[in-house]
C-alpha atoms as a PDB file:
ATOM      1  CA  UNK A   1     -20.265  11.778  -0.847  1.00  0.00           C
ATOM      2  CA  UNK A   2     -16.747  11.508   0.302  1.00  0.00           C
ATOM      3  CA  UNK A   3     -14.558  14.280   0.043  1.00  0.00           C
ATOM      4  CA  UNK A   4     -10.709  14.219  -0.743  1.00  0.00           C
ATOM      5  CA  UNK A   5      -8.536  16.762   0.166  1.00  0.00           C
ATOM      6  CA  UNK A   6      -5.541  17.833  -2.062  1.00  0.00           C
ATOM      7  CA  UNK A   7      -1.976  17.584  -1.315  1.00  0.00           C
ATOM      8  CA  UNK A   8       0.830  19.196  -3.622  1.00  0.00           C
ATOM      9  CA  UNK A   9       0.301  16.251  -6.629  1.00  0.00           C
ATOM     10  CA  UNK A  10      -2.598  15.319  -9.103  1.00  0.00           C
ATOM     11  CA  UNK A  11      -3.423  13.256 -12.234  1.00  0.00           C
ATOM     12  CA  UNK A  12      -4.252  13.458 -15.099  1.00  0.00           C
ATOM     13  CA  UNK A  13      -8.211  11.963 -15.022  1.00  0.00           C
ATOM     14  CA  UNK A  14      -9.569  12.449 -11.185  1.00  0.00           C
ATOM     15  CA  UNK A  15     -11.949  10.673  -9.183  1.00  0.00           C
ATOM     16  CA  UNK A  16     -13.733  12.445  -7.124  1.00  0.00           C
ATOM     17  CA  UNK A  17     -14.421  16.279  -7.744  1.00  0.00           C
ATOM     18  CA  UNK A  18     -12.851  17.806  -4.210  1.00  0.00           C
ATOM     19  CA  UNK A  19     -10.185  19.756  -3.704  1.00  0.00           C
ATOM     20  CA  UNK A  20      -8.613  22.198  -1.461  1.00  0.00           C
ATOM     21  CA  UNK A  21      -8.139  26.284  -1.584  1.00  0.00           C
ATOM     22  CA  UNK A  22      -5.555  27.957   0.113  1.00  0.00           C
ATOM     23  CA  UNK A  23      -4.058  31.584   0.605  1.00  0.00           C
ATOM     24  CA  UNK A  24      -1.935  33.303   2.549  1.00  0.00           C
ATOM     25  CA  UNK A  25      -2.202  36.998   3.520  1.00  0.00           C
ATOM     26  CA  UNK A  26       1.160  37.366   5.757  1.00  0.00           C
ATOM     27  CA  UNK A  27       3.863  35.100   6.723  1.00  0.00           C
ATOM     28  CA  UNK A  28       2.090  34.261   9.942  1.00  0.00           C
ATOM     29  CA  UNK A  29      -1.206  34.026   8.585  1.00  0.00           C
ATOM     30  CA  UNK A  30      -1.786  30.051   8.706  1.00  0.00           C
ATOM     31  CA  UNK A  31      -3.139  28.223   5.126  1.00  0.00           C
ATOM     32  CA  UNK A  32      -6.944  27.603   5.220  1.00  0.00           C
ATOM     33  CA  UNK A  33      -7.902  24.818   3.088  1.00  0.00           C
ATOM     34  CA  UNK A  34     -11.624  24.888   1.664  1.00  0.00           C
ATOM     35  CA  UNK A  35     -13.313  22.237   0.165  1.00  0.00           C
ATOM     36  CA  UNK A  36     -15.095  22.380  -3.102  1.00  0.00           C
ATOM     37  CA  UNK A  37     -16.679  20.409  -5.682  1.00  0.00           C
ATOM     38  CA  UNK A  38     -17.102  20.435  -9.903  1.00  0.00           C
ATOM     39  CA  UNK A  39     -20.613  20.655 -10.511  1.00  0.00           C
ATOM     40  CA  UNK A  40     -22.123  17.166 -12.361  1.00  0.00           C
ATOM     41  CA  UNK A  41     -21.571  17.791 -16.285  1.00  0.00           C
ATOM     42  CA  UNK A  42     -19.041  18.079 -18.864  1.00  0.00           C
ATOM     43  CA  UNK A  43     -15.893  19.687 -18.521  1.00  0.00           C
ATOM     44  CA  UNK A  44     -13.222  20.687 -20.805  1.00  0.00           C
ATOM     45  CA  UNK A  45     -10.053  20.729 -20.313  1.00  0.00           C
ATOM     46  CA  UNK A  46      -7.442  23.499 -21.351  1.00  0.00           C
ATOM     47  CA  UNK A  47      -4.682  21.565 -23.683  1.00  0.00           C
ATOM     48  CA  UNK A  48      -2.460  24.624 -23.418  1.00  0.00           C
ATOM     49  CA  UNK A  49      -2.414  24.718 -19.412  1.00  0.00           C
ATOM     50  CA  UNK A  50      -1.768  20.872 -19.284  1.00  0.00           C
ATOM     51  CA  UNK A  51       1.086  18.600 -19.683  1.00  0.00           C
ATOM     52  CA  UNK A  52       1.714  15.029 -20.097  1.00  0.00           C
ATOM     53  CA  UNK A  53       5.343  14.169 -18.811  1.00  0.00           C
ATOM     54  CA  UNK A  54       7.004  10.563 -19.842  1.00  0.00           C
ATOM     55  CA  UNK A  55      10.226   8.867 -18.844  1.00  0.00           C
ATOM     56  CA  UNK A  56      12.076   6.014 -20.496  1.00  0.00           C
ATOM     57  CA  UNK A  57      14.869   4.379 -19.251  1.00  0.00           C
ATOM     58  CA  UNK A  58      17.981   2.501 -21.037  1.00  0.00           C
ATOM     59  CA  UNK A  59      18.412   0.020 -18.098  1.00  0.00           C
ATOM     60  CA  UNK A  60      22.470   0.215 -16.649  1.00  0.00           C
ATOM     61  CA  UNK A  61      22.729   2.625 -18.905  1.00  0.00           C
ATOM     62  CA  UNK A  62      20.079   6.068 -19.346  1.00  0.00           C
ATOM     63  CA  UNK A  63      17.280   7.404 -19.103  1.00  0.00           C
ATOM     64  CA  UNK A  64      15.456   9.878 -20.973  1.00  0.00           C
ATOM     65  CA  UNK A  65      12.522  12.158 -20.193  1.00  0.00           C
ATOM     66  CA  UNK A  66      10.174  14.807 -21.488  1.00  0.00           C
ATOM     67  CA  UNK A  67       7.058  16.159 -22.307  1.00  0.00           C
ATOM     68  CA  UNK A  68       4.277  15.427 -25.390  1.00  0.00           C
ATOM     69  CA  UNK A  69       1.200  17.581 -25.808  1.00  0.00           C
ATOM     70  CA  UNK A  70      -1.867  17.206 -24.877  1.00  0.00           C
ATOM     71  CA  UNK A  71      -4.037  18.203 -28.083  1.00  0.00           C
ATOM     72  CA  UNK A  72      -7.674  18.050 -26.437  1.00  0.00           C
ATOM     73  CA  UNK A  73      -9.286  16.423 -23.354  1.00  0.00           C
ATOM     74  CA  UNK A  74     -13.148  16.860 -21.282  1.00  0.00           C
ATOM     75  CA  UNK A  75     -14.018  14.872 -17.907  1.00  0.00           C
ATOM     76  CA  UNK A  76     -17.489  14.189 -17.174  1.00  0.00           C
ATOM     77  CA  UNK A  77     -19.171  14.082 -13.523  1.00  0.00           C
ATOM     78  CA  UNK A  78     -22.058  11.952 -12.192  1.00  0.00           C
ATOM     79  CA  UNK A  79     -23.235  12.686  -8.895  1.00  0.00           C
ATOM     80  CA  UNK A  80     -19.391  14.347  -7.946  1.00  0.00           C
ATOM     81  CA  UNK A  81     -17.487  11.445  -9.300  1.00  0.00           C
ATOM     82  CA  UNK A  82     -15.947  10.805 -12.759  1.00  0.00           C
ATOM     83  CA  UNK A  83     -17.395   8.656 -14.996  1.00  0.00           C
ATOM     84  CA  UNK A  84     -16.554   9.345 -18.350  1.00  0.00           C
ATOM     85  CA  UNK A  85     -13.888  11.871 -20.489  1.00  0.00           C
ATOM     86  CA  UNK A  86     -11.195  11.472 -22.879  1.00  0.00           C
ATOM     87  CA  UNK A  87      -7.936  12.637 -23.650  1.00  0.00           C
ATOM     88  CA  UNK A  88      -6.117  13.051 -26.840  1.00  0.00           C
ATOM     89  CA  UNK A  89      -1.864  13.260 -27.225  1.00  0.00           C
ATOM     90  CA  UNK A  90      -0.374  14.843 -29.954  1.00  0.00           C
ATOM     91  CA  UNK A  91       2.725  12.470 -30.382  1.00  0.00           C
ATOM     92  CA  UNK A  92       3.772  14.510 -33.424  1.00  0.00           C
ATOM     93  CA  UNK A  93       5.273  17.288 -30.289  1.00  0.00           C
ATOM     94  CA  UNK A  94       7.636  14.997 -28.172  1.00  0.00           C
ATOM     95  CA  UNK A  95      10.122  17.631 -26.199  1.00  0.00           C
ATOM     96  CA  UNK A  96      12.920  16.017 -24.640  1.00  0.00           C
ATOM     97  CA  UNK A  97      13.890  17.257 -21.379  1.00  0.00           C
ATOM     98  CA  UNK A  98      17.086  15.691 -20.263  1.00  0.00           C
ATOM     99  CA  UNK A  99      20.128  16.279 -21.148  1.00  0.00           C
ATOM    100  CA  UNK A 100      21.465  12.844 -21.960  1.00  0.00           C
ATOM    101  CA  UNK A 101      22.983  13.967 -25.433  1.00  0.00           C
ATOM    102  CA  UNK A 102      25.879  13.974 -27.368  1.00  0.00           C
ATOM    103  CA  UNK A 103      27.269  15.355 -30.993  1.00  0.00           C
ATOM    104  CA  UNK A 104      26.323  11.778 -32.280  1.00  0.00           C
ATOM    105  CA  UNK A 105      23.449  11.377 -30.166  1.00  0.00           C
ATOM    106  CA  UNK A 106      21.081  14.317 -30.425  1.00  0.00           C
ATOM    107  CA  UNK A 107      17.623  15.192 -29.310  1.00  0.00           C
ATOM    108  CA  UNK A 108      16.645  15.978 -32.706  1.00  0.00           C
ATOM    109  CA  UNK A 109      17.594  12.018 -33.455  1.00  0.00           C
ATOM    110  CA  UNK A 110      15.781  10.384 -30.296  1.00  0.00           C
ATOM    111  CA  UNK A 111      12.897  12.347 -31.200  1.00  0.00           C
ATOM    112  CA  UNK A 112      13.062  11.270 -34.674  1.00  0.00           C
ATOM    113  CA  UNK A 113      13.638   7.715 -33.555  1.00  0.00           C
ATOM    114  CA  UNK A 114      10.765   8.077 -31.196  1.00  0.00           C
ATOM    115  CA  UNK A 115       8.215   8.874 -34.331  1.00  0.00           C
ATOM    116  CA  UNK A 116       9.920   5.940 -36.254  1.00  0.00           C
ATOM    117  CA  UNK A 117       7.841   2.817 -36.967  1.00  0.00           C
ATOM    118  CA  UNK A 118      10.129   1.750 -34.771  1.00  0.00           C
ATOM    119  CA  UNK A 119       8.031   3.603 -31.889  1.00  0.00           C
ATOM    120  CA  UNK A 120       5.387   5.304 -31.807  1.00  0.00           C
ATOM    121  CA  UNK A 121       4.767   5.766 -36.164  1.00  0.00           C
ATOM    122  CA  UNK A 122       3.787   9.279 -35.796  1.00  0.00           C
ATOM    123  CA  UNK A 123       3.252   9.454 -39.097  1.00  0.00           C
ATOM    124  CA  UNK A 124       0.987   6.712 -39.499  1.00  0.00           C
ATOM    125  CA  UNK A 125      -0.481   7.000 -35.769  1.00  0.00           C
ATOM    126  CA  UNK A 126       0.012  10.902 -34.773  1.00  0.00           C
ATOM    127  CA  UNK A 127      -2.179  10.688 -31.419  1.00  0.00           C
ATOM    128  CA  UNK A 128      -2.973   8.458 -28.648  1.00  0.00           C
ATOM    129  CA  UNK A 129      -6.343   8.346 -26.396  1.00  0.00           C
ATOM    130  CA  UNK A 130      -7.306   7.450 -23.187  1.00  0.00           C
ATOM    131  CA  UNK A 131     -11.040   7.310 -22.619  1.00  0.00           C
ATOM    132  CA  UNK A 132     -12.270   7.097 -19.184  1.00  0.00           C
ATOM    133  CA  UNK A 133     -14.379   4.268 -18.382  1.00  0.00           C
ATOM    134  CA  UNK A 134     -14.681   5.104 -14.619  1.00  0.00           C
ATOM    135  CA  UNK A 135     -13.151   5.926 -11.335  1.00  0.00           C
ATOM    136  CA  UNK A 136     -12.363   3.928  -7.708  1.00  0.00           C
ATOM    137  CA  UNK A 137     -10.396   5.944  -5.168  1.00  0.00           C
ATOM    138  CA  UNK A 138      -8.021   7.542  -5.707  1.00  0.00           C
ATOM    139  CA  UNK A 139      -7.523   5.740  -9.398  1.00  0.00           C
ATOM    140  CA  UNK A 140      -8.793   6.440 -12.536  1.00  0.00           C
ATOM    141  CA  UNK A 141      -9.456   3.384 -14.878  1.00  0.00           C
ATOM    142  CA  UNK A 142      -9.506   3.967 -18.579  1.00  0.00           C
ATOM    143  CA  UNK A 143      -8.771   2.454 -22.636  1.00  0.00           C
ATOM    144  CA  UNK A 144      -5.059   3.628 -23.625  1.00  0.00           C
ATOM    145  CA  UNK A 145      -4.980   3.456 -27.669  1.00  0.00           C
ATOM    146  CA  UNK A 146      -1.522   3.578 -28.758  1.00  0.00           C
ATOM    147  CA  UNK A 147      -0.614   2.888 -32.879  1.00  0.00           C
ATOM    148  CA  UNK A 148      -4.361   1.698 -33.166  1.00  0.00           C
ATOM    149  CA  UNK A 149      -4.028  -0.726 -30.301  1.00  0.00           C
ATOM    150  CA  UNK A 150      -6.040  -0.786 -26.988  1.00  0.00           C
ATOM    151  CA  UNK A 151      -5.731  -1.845 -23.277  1.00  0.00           C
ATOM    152  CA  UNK A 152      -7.368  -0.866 -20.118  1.00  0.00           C
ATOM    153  CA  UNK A 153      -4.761   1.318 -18.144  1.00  0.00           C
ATOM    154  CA  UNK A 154      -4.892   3.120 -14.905  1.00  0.00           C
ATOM    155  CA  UNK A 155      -4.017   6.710 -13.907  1.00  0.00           C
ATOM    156  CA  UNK A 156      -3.254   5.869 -10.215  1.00  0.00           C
ATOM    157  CA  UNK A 157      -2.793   8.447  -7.378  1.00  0.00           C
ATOM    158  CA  UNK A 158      -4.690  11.062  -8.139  1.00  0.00           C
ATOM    159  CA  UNK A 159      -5.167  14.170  -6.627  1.00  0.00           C
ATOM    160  CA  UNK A 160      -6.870  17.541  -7.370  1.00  0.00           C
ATOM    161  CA  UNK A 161      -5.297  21.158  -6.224  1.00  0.00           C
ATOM    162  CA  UNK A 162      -8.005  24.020  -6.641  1.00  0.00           C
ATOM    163  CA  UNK A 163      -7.013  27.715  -6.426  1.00  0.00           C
ATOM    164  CA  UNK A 164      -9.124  30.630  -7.752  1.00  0.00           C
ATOM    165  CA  UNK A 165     -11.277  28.518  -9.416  1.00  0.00           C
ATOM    166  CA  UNK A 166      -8.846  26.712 -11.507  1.00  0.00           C
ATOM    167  CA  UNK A 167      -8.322  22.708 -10.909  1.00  0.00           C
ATOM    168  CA  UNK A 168      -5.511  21.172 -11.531  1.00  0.00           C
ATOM    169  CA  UNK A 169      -5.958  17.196 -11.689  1.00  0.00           C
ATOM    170  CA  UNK A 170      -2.571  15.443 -11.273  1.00  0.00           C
ATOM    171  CA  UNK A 171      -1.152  11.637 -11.492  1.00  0.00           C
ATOM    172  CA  UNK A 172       0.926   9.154 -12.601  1.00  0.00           C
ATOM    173  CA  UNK A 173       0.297   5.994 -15.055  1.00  0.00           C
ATOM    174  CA  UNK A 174       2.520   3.224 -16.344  1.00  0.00           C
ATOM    175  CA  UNK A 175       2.165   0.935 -19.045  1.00  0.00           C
ATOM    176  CA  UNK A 176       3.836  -1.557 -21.142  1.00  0.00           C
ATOM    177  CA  UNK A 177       4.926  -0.061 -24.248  1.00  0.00           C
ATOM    178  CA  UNK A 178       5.079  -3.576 -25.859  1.00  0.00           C
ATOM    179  CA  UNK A 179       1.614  -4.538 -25.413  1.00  0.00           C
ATOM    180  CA  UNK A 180       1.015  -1.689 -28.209  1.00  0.00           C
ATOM    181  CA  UNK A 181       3.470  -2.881 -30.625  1.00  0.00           C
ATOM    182  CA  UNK A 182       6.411  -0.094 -29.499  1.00  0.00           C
ATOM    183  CA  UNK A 183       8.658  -3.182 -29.800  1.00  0.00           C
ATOM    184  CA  UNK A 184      12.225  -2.034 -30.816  1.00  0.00           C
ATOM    185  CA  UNK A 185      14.874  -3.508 -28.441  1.00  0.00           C
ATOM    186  CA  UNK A 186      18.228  -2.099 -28.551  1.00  0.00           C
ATOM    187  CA  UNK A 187      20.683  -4.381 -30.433  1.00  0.00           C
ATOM    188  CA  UNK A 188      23.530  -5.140 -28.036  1.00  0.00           C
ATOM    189  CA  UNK A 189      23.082  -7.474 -25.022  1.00  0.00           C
ATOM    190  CA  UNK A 190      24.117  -5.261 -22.335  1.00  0.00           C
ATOM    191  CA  UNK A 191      21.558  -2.383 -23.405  1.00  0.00           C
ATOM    192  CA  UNK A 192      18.282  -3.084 -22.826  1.00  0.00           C
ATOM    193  CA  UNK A 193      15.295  -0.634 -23.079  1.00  0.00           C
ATOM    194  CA  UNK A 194      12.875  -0.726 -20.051  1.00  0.00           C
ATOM    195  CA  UNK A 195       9.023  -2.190 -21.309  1.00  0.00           C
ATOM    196  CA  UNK A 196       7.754   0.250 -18.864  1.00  0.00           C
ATOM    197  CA  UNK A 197       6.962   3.744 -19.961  1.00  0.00           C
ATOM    198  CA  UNK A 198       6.271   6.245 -17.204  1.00  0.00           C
ATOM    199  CA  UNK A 199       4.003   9.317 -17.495  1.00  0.00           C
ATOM    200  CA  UNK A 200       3.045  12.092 -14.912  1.00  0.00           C
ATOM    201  CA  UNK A 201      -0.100  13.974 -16.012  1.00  0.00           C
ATOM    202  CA  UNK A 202      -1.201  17.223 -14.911  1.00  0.00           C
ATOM    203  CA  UNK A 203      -4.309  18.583 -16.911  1.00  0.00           C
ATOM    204  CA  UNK A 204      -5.723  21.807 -15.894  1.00  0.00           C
ATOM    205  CA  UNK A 205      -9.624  22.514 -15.977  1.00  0.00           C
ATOM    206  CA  UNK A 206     -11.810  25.779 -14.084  1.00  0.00           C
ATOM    207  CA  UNK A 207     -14.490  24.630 -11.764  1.00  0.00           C
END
């Protein structure tokens, strides 16, 4: 079974269950890494520890970030890889992070433009999923459902940091918001809004 070590970043589903301890008892005492493994099973992850971060960009223009929560999620291990799990975000709690704002151009308004029709219809489609169909390196391959609509979607460099028996599962994915129907295009021809939507996931689970 091969085992990964951890460096500083992980994602948000992982692919194989290693990961590395460290501690450091004085300021000459050198890190010691040890490596350890989930067990095979089902294992749930803590919504409130976790954090799905997104970034959209105006291009030439902007960019906006921020966070959405993550209302629910499990991973489940066959013989010390993942092969299974989902995740559930509660799009009715987009944060804004940035601090791209204006008297005119608020974060109250992006966020309520964000859970327009327009976007993501919150109101009609308040979550989104990503079930885990399996896992190949260091990439985690999975069905994104966005306002009903579904397409395979990698969570790509993951990594898994493990310290007193909590794991923390980091990485990155990127998908096209207009293959789910988030198909609002800014109405003046020098503003255009990237397709791409960026997320960095960091879900936190105990061993």
């Amino acid at each position: 079974m091969k085992k990964i070590k951890v460096l500083a970043l992980a994602a948000l589903a992982s692919t194989a269950f290693y990961a590395c301890t460290s501690s450091t008892e004085s300021e000459t005492d050198e890190v010691a890494d040890e490596v350890v493994t989930l067990s095979d099973g089902s294992h749930e992850i803590s919504a409130e520890a976790s954090e799905v971060s997104w970034k959209g960009v105006m291009l030439g223009v902007k960019e906006h970030t921020g966070t959405v929560a993550l209302q629910n999620g499990t991973i489940e291990v066959t013989d010390g890889a993942i092969t299974g799990g989902s995740f559930t975000v509660d799009l009715a709690n987009i944060v804004p992070t940035d601090s791209a704002y204006n008297e005119e151009q608020t974060r109250e308004k992006l966020v309520g433009h964000l859970s327009s029709p327009d976007f993501f219809d919150v109101e009609n489609h308040p979550t989104a999923t990503f079930v885990i169909t399996g896992s190949e390196g260091t990439t985690v391959m999975g069905d994104l459902t966005i306002r009903g609509i579904t397409h395979p979607e990698k969570v790509e460099n993951v990594e898994i940091h493990a310290v007193d028996g909590v794991v923390n599962i980091k990485g990155n994915m990127t998908f096209d918001r207009k293959q789910y129907d988030v198909s609002f295009d800014v109405p003046m021809k020098d503003m255009v809004i990237s397709d791409d939507v960026e997320l960095d996931l960091s879900v936190v689970s105990m061993m």
